[in-house]
Protein backbone atom coordinates (compact mmCIF):
# COMPACT_ATOMS: atom_id res chain seq x y z
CA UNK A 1 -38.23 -174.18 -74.12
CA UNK A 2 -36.27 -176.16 -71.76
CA UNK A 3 -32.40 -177.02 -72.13
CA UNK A 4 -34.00 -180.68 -70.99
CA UNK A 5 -37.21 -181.33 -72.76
CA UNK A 6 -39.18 -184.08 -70.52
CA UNK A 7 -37.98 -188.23 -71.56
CA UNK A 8 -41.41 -187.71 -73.99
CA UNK A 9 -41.07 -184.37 -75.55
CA UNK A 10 -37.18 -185.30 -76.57
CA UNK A 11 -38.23 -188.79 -78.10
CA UNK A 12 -40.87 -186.97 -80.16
CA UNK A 13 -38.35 -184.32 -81.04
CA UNK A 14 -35.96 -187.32 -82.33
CA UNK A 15 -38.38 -188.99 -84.21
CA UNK A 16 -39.20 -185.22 -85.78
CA UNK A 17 -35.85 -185.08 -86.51
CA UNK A 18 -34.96 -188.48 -88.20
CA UNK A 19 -37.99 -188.25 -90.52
CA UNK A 20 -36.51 -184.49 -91.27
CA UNK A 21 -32.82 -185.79 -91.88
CA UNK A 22 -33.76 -188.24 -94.52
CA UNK A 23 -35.49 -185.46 -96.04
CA UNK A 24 -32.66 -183.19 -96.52
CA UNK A 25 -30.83 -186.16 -96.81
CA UNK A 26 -32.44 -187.42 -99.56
CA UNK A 27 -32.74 -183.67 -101.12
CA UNK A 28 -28.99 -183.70 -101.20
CA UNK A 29 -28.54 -186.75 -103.06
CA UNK A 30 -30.37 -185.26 -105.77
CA UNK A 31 -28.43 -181.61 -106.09
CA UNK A 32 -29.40 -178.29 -105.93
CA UNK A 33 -31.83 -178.39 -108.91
CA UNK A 34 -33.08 -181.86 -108.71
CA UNK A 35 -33.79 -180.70 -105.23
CA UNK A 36 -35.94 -177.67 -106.21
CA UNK A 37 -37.87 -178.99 -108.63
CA UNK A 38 -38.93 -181.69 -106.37
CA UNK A 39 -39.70 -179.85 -104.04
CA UNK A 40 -41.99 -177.40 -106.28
CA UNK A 41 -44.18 -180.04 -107.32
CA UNK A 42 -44.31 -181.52 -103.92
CA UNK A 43 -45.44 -177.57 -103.06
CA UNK A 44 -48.00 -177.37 -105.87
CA UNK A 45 -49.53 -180.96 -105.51
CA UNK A 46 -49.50 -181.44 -101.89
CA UNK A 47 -48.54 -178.40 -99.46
CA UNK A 48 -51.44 -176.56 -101.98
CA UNK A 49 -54.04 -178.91 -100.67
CA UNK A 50 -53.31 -178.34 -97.18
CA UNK A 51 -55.63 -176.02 -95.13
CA UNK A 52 -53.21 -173.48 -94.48
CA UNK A 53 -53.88 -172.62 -98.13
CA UNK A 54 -57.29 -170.97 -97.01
CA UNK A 55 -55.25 -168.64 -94.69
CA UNK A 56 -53.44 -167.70 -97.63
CA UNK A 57 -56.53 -167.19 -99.56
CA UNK A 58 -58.68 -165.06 -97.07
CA UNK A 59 -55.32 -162.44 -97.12
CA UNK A 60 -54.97 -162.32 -100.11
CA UNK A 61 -58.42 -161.60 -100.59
CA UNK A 62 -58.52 -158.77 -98.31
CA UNK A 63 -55.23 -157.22 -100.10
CA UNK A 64 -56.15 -157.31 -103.16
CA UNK A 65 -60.02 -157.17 -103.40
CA UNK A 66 -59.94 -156.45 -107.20
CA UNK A 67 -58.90 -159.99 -107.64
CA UNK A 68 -60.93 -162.89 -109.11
CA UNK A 69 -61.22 -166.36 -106.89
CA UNK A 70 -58.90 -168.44 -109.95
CA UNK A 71 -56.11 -165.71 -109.84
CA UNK A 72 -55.72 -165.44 -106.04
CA UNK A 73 -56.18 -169.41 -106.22
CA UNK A 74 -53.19 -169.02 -109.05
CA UNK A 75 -51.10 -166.95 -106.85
CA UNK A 76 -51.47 -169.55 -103.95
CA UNK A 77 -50.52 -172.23 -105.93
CA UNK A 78 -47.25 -170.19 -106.81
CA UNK A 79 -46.56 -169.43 -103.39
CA UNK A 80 -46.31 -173.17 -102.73
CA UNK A 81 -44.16 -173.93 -105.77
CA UNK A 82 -41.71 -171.16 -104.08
CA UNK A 83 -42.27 -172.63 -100.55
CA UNK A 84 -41.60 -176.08 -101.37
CA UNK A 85 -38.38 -175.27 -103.70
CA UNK A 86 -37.30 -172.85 -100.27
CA UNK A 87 -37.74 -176.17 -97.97
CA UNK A 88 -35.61 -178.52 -100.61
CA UNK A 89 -33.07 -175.74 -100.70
CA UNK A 90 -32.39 -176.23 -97.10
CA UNK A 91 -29.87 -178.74 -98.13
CA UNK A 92 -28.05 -176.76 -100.41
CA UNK A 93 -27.08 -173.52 -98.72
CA UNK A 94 -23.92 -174.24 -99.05
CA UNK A 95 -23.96 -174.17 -102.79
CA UNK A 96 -25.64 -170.60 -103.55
CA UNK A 97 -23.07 -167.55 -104.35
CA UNK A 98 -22.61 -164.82 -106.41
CA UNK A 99 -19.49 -165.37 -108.50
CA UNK A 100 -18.01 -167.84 -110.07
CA UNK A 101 -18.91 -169.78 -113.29
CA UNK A 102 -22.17 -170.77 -111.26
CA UNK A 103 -23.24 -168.29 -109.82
CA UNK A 104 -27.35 -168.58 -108.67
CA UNK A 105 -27.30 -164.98 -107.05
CA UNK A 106 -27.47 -162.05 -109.02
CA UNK A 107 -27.47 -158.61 -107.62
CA UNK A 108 -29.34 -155.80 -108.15
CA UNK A 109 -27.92 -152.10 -107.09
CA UNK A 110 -24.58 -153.25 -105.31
CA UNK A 111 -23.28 -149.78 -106.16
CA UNK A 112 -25.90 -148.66 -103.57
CA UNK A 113 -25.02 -151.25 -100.72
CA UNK A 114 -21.37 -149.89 -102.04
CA UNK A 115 -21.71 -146.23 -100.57
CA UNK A 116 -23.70 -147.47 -97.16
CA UNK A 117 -20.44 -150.32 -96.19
CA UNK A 118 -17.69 -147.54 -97.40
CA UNK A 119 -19.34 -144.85 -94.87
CA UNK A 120 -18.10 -147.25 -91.67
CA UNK A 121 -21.31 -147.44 -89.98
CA UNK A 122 -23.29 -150.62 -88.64
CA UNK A 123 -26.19 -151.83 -90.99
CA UNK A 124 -29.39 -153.10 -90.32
CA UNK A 125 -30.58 -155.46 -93.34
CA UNK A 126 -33.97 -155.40 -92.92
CA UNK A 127 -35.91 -157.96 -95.12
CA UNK A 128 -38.84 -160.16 -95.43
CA UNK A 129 -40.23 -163.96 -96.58
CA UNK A 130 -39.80 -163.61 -100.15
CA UNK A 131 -38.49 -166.37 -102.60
CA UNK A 132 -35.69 -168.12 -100.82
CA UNK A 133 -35.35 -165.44 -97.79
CA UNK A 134 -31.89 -167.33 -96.84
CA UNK A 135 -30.40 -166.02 -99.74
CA UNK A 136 -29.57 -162.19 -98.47
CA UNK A 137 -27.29 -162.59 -95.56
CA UNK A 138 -25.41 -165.53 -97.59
CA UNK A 139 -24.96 -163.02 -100.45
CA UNK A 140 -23.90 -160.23 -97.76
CA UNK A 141 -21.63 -162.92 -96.12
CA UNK A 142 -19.98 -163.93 -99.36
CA UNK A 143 -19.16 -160.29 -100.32
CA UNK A 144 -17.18 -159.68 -97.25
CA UNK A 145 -19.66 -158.33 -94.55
CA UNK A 146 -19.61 -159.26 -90.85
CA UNK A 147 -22.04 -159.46 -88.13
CA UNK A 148 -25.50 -161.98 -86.85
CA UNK A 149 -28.73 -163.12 -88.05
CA UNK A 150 -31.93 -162.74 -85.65
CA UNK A 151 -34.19 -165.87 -85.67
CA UNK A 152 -36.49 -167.32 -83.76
CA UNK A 153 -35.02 -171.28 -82.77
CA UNK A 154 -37.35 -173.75 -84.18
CA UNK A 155 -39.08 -175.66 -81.43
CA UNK A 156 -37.11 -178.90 -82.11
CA UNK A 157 -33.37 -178.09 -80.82
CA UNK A 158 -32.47 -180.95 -83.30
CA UNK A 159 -33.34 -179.79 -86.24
CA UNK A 160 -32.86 -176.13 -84.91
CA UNK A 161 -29.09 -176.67 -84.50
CA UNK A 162 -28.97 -178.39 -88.08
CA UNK A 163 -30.64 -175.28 -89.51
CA UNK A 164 -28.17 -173.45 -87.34
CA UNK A 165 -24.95 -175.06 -89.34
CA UNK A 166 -26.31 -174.79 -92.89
CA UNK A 167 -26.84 -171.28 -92.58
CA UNK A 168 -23.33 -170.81 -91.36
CA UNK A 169 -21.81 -172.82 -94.04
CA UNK A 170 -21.91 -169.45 -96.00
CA UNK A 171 -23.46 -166.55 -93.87
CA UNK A 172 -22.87 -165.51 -91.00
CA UNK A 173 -22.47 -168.25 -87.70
CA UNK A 174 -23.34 -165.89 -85.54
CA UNK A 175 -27.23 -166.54 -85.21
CA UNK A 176 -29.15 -164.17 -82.26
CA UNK A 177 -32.57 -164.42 -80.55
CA UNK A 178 -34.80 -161.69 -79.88
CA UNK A 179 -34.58 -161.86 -76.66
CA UNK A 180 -32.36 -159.69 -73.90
CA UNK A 181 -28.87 -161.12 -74.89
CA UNK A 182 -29.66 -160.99 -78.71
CA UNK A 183 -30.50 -157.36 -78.61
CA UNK A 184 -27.71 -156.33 -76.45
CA UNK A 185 -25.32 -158.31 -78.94
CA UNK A 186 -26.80 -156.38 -81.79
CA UNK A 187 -25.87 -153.17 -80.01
CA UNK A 188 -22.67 -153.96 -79.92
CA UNK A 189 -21.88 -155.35 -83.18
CA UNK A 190 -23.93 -152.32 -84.85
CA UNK A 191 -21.42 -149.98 -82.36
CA UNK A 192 -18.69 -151.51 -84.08
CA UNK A 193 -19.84 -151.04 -87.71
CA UNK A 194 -20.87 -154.65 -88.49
CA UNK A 195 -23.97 -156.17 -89.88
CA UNK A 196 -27.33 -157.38 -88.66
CA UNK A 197 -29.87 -159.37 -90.87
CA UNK A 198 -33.34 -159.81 -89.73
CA UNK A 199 -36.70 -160.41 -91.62
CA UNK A 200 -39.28 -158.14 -90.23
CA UNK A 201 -42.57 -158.90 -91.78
CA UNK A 202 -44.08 -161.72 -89.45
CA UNK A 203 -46.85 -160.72 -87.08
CA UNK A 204 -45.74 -159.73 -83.23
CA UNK A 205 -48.56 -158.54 -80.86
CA UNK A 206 -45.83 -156.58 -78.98
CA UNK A 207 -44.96 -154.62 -81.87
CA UNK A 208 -46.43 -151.58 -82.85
CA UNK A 209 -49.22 -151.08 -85.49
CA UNK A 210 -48.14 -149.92 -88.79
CA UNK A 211 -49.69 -149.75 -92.04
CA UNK A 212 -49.41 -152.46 -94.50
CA UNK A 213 -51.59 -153.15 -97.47
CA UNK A 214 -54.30 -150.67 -95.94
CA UNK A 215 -54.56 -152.33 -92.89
CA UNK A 216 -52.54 -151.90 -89.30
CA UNK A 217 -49.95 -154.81 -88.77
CA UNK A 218 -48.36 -155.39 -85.22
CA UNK A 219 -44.62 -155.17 -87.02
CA UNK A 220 -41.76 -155.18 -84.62
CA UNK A 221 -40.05 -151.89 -83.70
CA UNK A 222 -36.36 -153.41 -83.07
CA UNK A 223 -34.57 -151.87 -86.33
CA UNK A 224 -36.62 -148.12 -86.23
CA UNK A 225 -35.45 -147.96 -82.63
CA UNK A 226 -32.08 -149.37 -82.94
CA UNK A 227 -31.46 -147.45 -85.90
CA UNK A 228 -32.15 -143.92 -84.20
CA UNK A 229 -30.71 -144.84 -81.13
CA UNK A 230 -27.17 -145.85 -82.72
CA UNK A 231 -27.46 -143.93 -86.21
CA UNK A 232 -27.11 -147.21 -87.93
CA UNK A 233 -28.07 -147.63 -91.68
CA UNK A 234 -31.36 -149.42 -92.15
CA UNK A 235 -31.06 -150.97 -95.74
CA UNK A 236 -34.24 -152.93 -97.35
CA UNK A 237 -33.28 -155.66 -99.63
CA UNK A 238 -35.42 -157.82 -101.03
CA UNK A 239 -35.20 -161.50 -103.33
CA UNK A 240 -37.03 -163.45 -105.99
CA UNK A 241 -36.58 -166.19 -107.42
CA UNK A 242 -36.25 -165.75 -111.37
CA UNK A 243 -36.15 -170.07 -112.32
CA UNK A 244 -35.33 -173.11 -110.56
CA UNK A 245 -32.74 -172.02 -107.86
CA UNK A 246 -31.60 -169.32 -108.94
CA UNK A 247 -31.95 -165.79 -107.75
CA UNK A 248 -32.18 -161.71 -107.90
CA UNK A 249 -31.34 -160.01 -104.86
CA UNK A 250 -32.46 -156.17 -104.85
CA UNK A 251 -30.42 -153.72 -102.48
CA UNK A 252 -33.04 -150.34 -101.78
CA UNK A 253 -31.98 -147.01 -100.56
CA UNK A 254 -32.11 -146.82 -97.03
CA UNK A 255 -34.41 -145.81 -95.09
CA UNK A 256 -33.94 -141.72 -94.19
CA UNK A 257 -34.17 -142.07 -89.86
CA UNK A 258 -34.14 -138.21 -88.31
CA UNK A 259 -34.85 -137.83 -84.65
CA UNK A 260 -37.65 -135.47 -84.06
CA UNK A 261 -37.21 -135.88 -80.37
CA UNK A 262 -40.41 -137.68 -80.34
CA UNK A 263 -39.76 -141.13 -80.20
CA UNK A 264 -42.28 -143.24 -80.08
CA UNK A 265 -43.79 -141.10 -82.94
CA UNK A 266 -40.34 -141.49 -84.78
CA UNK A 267 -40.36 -144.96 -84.39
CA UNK A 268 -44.09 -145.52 -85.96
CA UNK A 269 -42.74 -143.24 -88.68
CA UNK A 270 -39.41 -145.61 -89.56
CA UNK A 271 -41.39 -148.64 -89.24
CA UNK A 272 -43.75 -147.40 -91.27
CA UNK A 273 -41.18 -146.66 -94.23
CA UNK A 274 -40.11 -150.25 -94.03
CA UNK A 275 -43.64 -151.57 -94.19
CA UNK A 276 -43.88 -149.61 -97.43
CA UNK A 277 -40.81 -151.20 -99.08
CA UNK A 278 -42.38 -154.88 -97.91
CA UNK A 279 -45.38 -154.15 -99.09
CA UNK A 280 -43.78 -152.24 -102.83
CA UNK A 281 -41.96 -155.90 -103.11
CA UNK A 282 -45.06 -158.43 -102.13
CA UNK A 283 -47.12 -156.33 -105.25
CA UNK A 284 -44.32 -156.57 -107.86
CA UNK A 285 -44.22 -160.79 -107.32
CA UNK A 286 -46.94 -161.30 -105.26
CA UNK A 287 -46.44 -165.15 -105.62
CA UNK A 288 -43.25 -165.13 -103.87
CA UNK A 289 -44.31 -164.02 -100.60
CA UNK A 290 -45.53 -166.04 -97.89
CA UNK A 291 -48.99 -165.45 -97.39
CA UNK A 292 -49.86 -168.17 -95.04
CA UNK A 293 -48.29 -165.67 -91.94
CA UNK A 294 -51.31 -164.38 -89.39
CA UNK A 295 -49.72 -161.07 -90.27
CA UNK A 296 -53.11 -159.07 -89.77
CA UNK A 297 -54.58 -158.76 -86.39
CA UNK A 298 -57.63 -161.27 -85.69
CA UNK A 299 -61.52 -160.91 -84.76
CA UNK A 300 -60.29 -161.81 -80.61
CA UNK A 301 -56.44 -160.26 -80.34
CA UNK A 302 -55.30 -158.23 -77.53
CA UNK A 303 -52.36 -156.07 -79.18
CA UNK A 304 -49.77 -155.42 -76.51
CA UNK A 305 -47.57 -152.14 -77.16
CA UNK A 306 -44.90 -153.04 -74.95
CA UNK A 307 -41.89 -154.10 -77.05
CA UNK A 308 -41.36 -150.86 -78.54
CA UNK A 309 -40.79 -149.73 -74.64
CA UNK A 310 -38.60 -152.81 -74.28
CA UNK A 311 -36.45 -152.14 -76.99
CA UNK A 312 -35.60 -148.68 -75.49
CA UNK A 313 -35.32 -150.51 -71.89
CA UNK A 314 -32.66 -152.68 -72.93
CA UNK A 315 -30.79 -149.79 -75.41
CA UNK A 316 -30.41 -148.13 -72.15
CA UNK A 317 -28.93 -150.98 -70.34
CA UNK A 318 -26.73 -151.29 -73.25
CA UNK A 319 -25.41 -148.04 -72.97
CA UNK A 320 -25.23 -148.37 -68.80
CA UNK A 321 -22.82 -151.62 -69.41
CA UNK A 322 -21.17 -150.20 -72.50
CA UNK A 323 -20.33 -147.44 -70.45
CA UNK A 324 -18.58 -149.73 -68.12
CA UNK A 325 -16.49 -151.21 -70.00
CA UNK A 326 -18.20 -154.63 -69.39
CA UNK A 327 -19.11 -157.08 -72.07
CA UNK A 328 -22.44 -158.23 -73.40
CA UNK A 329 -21.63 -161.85 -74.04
């Protein structure tokens, strides 16, 4: 996207962005659980009736086959009720934390995430769209951790650089594309034992395919590849909602990475292991997944195998310009 969208494109992108302002505007005037409540019913009366509800349908149809049309229709109606709270949420990042008399977050196996901060070595947090996904690096943040979250910018820069500040207001402000410059950043921050957060379970047809739900699913190789390369920690958590806006976040054990000396093989086989966990979470609250994501390939798609060679292009460079004592920023 351009720094400077065309006279059109930017006034469109403004009007976007004023309608989405009053929104969140209008969500904050109500607090965090007037907020999510509205914004539940607005996801089971309104987003449910939407056509991207077929989408949802059709995979969940395929995943779990045994199902009957009125509870996969049940689950979809769910998923918007958790969708719709999610978007409401938006305007109250600020007011989600662990302790303290209100605390929304409650945590599951800290003594786990314990042992992998205390052993000093960078961590990947690798997670995926379930219940309010904001909620694990804010968590992470709030109990003392340091380092970036990877996202993709949202095609409006307005609303994009909005999003940008309420997910700094409590985790972390350093927010990285997945680009050249984000992965080289992540390299060094994981060299110097800090923290990257990333949600890997959306479809990329430069990823590689891995197993998920019975089917292959172009999942990207970043962490599996960063992870051997570096002999970072790759730690699965995962987050439901338990009522209204309030929260369980689950820390896993992390996932075992040993170099055979084959890589790409090594890769498939860590990126496989995290496709597990995703998948172990999706079937314990099905519901509070997005299923709306294209996340199997279609009847048509030309799966591209290159990013996994990228990824190892640009650790190299990494390592060239570490190795030079020249920075990455």
């Amino acid at each position: 996207m351009a720094r400077n969208p065309p006279f059109f494109r930017k006034l469109r992108y403004g009007g976007e962005a004023a309608v989405f302002f009053l929104t969140m505007g209008f969500f904050r005037l109500l607090g965090v659980d007037g907020a999510s409540s509205l914004g539940g019913a607005l996801g089971r009366h309104v987003l449910y009736r939407t056509s991207l509800s077929n989408r949802a349908r059709e995979n969940l149809g395929v995943a779990y086959p045994e199902k009957s049309e009125s509870e996969i229709d049940d689950v979809v109606r769910e998923m918007w009720d958790n969708l719709g709270r999610t978007i409401a949420e938006y305007a109250h990042l600020d007011k989600f934390n662990f302790q303290g008399p209100d605390a929304r977050i409650e945590l599951a196996n800290l003594d786990t995430a314990a042992r992998i901060i205390e052993a000093g070595k960078g961590i990947l947090f690798v997670s995926g769209h379930f219940g309010n996904w904001e909620i694990m690096p804010i968590a992470a943040t709030e109990y003392g951790l340091k380092g970036a979250l990877v996202y993709r910018p949202l095609n409006n820069p307005y609303v994009d650089r909005w999003m940008v500040r309420q997910r700094g207001k409590k985790g972390p402000k350093e927010h990285l594309g997945k680009g050249a410059q984000g992965i080289k950043r992540i390299f060094t921050l994981l060299r110097n034992a800090k923290s990257i957060f990333l949600l890997v379970d959306q479809k990329t047809s430069e990823g590689v395919p891995a197993p998920f739900f019975g089917r292959l699913a172009m999942t990207t190789p970043a962490p599996a590849a960063l992870a051997l390369k570096l002999g970072a920690v790759i730690l699965p958590v995962t987050n439901e909602r338990l009522s209204g806006a309030r929260f369980r976040m689950t820390v896993h054990e992390p996932i075992i990475c040993e170099p055979s000396g084959h890589h790409d093989r090594d890769v498939l086989t860590v990126t496989t292991k995290i496709n597990d966990v995703i998948e172990r979470a999706v079937r314990y609250r099905p519901s509070q997944w997005l299923w709306i994501h294209r996340r199997w390939p279609s009847e048509g798609d030309q799966p591209r195998k290159r990013r996994g060679r990228q990824v190892q292009a640009l650790l190299g460079e990494a390592v060239r310009v570490e190795s030079d004592g020249s920075s990455f920023i």
